[in-house]
Protein backbone atom coordinates (compact mmCIF):
# COMPACT_ATOMS: atom_id res chain seq x y z
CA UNK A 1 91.97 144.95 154.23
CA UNK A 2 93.83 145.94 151.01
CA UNK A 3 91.93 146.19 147.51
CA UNK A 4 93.05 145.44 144.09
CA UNK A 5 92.29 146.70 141.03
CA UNK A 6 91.35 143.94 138.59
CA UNK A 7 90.46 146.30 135.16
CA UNK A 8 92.93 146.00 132.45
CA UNK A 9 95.31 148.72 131.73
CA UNK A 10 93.88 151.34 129.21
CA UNK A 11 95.97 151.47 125.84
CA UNK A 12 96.62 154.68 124.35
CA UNK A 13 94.89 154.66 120.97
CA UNK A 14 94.98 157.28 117.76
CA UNK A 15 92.35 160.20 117.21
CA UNK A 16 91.08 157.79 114.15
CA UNK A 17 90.42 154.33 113.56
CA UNK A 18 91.01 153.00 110.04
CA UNK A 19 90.09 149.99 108.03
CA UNK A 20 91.72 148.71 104.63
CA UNK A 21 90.83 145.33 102.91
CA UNK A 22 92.84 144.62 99.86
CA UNK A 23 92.78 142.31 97.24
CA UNK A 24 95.14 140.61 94.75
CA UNK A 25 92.18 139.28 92.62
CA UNK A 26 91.90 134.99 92.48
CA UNK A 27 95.42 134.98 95.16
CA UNK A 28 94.62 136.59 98.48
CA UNK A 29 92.51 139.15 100.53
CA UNK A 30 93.71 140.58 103.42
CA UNK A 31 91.80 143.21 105.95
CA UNK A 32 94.12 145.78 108.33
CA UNK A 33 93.09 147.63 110.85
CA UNK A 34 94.60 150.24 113.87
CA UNK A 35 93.98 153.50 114.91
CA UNK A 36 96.07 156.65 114.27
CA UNK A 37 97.11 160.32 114.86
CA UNK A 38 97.37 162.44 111.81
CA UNK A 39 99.65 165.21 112.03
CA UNK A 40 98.30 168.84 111.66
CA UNK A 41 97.11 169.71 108.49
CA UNK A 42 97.12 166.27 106.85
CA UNK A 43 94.41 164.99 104.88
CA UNK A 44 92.43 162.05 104.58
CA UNK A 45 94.59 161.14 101.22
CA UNK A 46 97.90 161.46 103.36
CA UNK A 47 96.49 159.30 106.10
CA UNK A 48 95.19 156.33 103.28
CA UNK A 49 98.52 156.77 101.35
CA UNK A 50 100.75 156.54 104.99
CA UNK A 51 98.19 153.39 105.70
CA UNK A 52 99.11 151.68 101.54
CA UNK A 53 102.77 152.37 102.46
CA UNK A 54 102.06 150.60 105.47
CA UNK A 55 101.59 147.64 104.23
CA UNK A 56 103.36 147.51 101.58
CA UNK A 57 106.31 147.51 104.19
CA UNK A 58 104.99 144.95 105.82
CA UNK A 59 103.14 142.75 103.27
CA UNK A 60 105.40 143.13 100.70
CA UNK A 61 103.31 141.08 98.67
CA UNK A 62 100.31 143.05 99.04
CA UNK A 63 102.21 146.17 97.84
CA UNK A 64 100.39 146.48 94.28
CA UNK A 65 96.82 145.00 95.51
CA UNK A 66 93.80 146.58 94.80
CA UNK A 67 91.71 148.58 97.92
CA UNK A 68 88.34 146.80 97.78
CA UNK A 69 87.51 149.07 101.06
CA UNK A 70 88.88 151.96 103.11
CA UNK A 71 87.42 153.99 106.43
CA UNK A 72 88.78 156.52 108.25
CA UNK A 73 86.62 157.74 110.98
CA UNK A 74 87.02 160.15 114.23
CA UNK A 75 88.11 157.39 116.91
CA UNK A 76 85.08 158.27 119.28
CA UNK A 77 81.92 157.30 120.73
């Protein structure tokens, strides 16, 4: 008899997860998400600006909007 193993493939993920919601007041809101490995001797205001930059790249739109929330927590249970 052979056996298969049905459980989906694990994803490497980042020592954080993150969450940013930004605004461009009366056009759009937008909330992002991921997780991510800072470097060594980064900070939490390197990992926020990296995440901005972020999206400015790829919303380019959203580039100048205001943070209405940001979290940054240790990726663990």
């Amino acid at each position: 008899m052979t056996s298969q193993n049905t459980a989906p493939a694990v994803q490497q993920q980042g020592t954080h997860q993150w969450v940013i919601t930004v605004e461009l007041p009366g056009r759009a809101m937008e909330t992002f998400y991921g997780t991510y490995t800072p470097p060594a001797g980064a900070t939490r205001h390197d990992v926020f600006l990296g995440i901005k930059g972020d999206i400015a790249l790829k919303s380019p739109d959203m580039a100048r909007a205001n943070v209405v929330f940001f979290a940054l927590e240790p990726n663990q249970l």
